[in-house]
Protein backbone atom coordinates (compact mmCIF):
# COMPACT_ATOMS: atom_id res chain seq x y z
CA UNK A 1 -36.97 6.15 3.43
CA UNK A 2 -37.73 7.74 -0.31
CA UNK A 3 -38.30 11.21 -0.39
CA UNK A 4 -41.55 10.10 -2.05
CA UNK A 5 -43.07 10.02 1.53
CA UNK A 6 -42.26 13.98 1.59
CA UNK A 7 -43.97 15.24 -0.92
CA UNK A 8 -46.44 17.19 0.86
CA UNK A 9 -43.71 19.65 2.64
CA UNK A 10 -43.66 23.21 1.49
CA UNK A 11 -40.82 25.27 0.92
CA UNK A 12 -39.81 28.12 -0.34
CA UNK A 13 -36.66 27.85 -2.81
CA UNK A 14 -34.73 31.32 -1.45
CA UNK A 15 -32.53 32.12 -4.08
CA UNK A 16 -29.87 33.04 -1.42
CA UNK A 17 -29.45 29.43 -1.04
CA UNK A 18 -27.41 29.50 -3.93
CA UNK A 19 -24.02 30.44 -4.05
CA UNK A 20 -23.16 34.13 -4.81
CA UNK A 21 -21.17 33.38 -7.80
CA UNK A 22 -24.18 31.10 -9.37
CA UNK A 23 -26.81 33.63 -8.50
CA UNK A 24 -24.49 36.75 -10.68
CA UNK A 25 -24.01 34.28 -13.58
CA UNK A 26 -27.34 34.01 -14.14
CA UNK A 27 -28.65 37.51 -13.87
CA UNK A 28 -25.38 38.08 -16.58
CA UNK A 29 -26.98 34.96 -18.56
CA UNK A 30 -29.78 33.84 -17.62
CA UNK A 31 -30.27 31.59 -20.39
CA UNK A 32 -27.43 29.27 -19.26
CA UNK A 33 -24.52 29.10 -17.96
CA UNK A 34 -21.08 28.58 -19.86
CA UNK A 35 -17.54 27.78 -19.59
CA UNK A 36 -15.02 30.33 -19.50
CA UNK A 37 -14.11 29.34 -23.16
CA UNK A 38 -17.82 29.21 -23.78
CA UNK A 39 -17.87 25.71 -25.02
CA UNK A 40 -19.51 22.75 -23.87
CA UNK A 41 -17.30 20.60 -21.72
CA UNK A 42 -17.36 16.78 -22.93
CA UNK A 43 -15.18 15.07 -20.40
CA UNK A 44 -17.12 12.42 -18.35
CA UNK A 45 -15.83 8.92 -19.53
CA UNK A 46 -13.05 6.57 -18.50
CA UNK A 47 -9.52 7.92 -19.99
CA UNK A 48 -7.37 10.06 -17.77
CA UNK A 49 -5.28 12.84 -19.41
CA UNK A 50 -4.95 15.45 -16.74
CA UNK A 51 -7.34 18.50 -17.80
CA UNK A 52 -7.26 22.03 -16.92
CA UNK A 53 -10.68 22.69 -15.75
CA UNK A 54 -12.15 26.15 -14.15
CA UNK A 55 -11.53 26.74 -10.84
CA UNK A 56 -12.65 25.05 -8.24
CA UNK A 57 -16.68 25.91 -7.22
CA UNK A 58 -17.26 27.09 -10.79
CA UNK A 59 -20.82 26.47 -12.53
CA UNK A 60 -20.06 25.48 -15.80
CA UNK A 61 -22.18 24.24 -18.78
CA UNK A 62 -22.95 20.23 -18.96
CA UNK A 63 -24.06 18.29 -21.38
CA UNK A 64 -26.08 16.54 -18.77
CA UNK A 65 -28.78 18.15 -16.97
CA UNK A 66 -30.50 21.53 -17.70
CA UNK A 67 -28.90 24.51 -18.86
CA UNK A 68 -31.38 26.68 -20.16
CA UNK A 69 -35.14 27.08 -19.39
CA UNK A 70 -36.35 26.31 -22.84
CA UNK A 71 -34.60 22.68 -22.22
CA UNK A 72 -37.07 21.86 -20.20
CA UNK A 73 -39.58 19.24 -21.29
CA UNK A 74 -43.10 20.68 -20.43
CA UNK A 75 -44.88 24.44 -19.45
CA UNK A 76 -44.89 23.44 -15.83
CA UNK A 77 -41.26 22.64 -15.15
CA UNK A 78 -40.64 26.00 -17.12
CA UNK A 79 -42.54 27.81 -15.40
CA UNK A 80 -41.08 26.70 -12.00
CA UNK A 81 -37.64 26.92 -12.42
CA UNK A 82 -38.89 30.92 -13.68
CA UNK A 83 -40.16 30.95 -10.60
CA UNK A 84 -37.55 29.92 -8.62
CA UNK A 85 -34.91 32.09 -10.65
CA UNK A 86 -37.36 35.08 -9.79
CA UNK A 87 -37.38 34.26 -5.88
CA UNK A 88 -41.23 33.71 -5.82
CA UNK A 89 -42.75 30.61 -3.47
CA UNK A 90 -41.84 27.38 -4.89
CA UNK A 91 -43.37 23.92 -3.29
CA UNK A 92 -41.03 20.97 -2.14
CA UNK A 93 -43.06 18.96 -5.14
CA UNK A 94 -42.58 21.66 -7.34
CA UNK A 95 -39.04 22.17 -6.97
CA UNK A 96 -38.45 18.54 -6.66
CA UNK A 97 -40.09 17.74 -10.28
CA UNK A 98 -38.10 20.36 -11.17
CA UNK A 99 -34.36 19.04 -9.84
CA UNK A 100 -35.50 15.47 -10.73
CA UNK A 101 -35.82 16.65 -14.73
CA UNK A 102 -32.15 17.53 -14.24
CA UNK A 103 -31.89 21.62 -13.14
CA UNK A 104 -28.76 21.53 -10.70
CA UNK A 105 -29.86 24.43 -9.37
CA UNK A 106 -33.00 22.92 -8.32
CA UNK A 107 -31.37 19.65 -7.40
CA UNK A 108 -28.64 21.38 -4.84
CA UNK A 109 -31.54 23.26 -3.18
CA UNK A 110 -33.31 19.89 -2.96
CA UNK A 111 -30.30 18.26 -1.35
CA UNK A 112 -29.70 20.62 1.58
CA UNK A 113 -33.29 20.85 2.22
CA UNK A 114 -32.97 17.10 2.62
CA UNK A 115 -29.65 17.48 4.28
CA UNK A 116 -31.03 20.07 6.71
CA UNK A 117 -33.29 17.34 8.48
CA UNK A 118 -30.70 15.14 9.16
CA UNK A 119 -32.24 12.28 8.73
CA UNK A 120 -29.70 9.37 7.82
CA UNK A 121 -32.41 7.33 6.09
CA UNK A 122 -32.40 10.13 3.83
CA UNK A 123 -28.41 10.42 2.95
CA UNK A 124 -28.85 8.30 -0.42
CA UNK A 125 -31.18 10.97 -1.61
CA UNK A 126 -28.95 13.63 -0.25
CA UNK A 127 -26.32 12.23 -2.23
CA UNK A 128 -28.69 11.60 -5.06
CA UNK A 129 -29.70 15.50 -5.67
CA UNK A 130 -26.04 16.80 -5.03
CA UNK A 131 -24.87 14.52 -7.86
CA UNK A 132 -27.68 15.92 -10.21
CA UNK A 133 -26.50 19.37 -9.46
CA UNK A 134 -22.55 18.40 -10.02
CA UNK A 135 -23.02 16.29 -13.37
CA UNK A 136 -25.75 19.24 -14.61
CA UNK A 137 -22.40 21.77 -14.48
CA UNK A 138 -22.80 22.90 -10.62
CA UNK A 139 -19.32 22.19 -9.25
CA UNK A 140 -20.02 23.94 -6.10
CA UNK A 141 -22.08 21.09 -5.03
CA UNK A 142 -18.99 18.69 -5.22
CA UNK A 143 -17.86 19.06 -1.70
CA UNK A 144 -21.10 18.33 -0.17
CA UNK A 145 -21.77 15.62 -2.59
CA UNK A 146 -18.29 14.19 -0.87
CA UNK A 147 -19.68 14.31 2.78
CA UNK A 148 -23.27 13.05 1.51
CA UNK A 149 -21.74 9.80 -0.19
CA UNK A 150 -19.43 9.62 2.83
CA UNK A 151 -22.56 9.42 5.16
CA UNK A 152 -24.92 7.79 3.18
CA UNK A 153 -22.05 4.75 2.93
CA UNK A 154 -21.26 4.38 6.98
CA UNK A 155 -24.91 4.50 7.39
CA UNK A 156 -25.51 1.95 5.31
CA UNK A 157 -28.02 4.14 3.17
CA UNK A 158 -27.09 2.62 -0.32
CA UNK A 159 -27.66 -0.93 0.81
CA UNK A 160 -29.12 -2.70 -2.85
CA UNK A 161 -28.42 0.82 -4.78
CA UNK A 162 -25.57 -0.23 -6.93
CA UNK A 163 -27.20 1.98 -9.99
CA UNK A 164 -27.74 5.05 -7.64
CA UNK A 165 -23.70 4.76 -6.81
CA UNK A 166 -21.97 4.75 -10.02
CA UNK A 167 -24.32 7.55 -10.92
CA UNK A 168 -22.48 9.52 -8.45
CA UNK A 169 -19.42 8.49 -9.43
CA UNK A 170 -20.28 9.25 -12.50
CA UNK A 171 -20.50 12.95 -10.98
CA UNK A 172 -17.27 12.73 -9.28
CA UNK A 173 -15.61 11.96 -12.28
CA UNK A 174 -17.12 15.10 -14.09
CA UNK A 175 -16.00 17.16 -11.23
CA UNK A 176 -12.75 16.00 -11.03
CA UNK A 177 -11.90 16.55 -14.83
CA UNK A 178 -13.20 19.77 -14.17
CA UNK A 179 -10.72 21.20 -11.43
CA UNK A 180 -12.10 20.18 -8.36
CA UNK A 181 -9.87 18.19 -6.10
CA UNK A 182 -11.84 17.33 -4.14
CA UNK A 183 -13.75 14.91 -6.06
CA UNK A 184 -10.74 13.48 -7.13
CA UNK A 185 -9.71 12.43 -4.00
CA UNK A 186 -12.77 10.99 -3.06
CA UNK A 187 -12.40 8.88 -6.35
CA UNK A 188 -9.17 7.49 -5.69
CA UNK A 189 -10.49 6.44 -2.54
CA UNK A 190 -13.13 4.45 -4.49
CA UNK A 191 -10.84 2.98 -6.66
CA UNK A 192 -9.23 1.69 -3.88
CA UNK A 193 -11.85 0.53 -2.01
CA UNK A 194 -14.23 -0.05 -4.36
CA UNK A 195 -17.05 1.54 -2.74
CA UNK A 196 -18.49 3.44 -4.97
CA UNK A 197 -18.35 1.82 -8.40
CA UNK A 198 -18.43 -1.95 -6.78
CA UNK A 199 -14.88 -3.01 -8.33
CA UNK A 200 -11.05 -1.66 -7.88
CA UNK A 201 -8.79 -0.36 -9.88
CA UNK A 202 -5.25 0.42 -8.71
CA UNK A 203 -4.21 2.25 -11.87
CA UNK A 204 -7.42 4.55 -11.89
CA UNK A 205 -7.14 5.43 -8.15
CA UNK A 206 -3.08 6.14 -8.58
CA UNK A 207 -4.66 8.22 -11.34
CA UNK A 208 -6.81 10.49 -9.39
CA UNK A 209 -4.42 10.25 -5.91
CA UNK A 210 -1.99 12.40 -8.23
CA UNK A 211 -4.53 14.35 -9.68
CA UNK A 212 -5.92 15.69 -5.85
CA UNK A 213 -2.10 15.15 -4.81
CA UNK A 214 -1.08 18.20 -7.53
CA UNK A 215 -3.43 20.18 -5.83
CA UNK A 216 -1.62 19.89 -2.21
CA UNK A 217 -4.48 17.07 -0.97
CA UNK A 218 -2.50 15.46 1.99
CA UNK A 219 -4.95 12.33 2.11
CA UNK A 220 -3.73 11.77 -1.93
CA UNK A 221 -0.79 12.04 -1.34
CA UNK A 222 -0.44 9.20 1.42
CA UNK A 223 -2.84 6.69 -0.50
CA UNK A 224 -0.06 7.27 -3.53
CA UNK A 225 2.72 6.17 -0.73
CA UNK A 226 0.88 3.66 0.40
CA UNK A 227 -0.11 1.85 -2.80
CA UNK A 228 3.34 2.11 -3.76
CA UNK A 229 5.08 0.27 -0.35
CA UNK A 230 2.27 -2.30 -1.05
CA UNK A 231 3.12 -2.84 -4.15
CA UNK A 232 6.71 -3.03 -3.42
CA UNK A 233 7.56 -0.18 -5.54
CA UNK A 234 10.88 1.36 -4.16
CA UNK A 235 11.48 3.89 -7.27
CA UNK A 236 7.55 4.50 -6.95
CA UNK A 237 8.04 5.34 -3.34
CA UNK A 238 10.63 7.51 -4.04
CA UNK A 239 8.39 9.23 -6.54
CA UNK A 240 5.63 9.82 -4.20
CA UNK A 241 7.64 11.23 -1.44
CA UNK A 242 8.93 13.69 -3.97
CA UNK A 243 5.60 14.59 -4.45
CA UNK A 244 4.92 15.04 -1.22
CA UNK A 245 7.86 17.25 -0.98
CA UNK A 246 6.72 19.70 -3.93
CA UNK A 247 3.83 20.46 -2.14
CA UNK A 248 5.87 21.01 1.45
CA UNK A 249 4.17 17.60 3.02
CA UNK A 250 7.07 16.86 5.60
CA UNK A 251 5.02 14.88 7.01
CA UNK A 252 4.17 12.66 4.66
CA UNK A 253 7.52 12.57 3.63
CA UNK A 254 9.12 11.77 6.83
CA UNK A 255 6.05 8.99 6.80
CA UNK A 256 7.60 8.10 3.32
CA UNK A 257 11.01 7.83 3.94
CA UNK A 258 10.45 6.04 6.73
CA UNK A 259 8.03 3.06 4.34
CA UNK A 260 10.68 3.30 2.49
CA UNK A 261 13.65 2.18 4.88
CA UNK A 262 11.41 -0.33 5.81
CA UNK A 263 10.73 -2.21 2.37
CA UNK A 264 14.63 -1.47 1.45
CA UNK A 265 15.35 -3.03 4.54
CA UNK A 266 13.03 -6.31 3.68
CA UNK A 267 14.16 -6.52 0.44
CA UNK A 268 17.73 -6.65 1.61
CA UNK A 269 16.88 -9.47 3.74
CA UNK A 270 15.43 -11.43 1.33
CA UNK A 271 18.47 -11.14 -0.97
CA UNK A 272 20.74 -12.11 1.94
C-alpha cells in the first residue's frame, strides 16, 4: 500500500524525534549543516578507496537533499520545514511534501511515523524515507534504514521496485564512505546476494566486508572467510582469519582455521 492512501493523518512533527546531536547542530547553524572540515562531501559513486568519514551517527552536509531552508523550491515547503524546526503543528501532508522535496530531517520523521504502525505493506516506504534522510547527510538514519530494507525484502515489499532499491543502495553507499559500518555491511551483503542492486559483485562486497570488518563487524568478517574458502583462496583465508584476529574474533578464527584445514586438506587430496 502507497502512503498516498495516508494523506489525511495528522501529526505533529515533535522536534524531540530527532536525535539530540541533530537538534544542537541546528540551533548552532541553522542554515545547514556541515562537515567537520566544513566542506561538502562528494563521495557517492562506484570506486572504493577506504575514506575517513565522521563518526558514526553524524549529520553531515550532502550534496543531495536539502541543506538549507532557502534550498527549498517554493514558500510553502519553506515555510514548513520553519515550522517544523520551530516545534509548531505540522500535518502528515505537510511534512510529507516536505521530506519528499528531499529535507532528511523531514524524511526520518516520516519514516518512523510510518515505521511506528507497523504495517509491512508499508516497509518499502519505510525504507524509502530513511534513505532520503541518509543520502540528504543524516547518517543517524543508517541503522534503521538497515532493518527497514531488511524487512521490506522478507516481506516481499519491493516486489517490481527495482528503481526504489538501488536508490537505497545508493544511500548505503553514501553512508558507508562516510564512517558508518553499518551500512557497509549491509552492502557487502548485497553484493553478495544481489538483493539490493539486482546483480553481484564479489570484488565490491569483499570491498565493503573489510570495510565493516575494520570496524570489529563480526558478520563482515565471516562473509570475508567465507568468500575466500569458496573461492579456494588458502593465502586469502589466511588473510581473513588474521583479520579476524586483530579485532579479537576467536571465534571466527577458530571457524577460520578450521575452513581452512578443510580446503588444505582437499587440495592435498586432489594432488595425491
Amino acid at each position: 500500500m502507497s502512503t498516498e492512501t495516508i494523506l489525511t493523518h495528522q501529526t505533529v512533527a515533535t522536534w524531540s524525534s530527532f536525535p539530540e546531536h541533530a537538534r544542537s547542530t541546528f540551533r548552532n547553524n541553522p542554515n545547514g549543516l556541515r562537515s567537520r572540515s566544513g566542506v561538502v562531501l562528494l563521495l557517492v559513486g562506484l570506486g572504493f578507496g577506504l575514506v575517513s568519514g565522521p563518526a558514526s551517527g553524524e549529520s553531515i552536509s550532502s550534496p543531495f537533499g536539502v541543506n538549507a531552508t532557502r534550498e527549498l523550491p517554493s514558500v510553502q515547503l519553506r515555510q514548513t520545514r520553519r515550522d517544523m524546526l520551530a516545534e509548531r503543528h505540522v500535518s502528515y501532508g505537510r511534512l510529507r511534501n516536505l521530506a519528499d522535496a528531499g529535507d532528511g530531517l523531514a524524511a526520518w520523521a516520516i519514516g518512523q511515523k510510518l515505521e511506528a504502525m507497523d504495517r509491512p505493506e508499508l516497509a518499502s516506504d519505510v525504507a524509502h524515507y530513511y534513505a532520503t534522510a541518509v543520502i540528504s547527510g543524516r547518517l543517524f538514519a543508517t541503522p534503521r534504514l538497515v532493518d527497514a530494507l531488511d524487512a521490506g525484502l522478507e516481506s516481499n515489499a519491493f516486489e517490481n521496485q527495482p528503481t526504489r532499491l538501488r536508490s537505497i543502495g545508493n544511500a548505503l553507499e553514501f553512508a558507508a564512505r562516510n564512517g558508518e559500518a553499518k551500512a557497509a555491511a549491509r552492502l557487502a551483503r548485497a553484493w553478495q546476494d544481489g538483493d539490493v542492486f539486482g546483480t553481484t559483485d564479489a570484488e565490491k562486497s569483499e570491498r565493503y566486508a573489510r570495510m565493516a570488518a575494520a570496524d570489529g563487524h563480526n558478520d563482515a568478517i565471516e562473509l570475508i572467510v567465507r568468500q575466500k574458502i569458496v573461492a579456494r583462496d588458502v593465502e586469502g583465508t589466511k588473510e581473513a582469519i588474521n583479520l579476524a584476529g586483530s579485532v579479537n574474533d576467536l571465534g571466527m578464527v577458530a571457524l577460520g582455521q578450521n575452513l581452512l584445514r578443510e580446503l588444505q586438506s582437499d587440495q592435498a587430496g586432489e594432488i595425491e
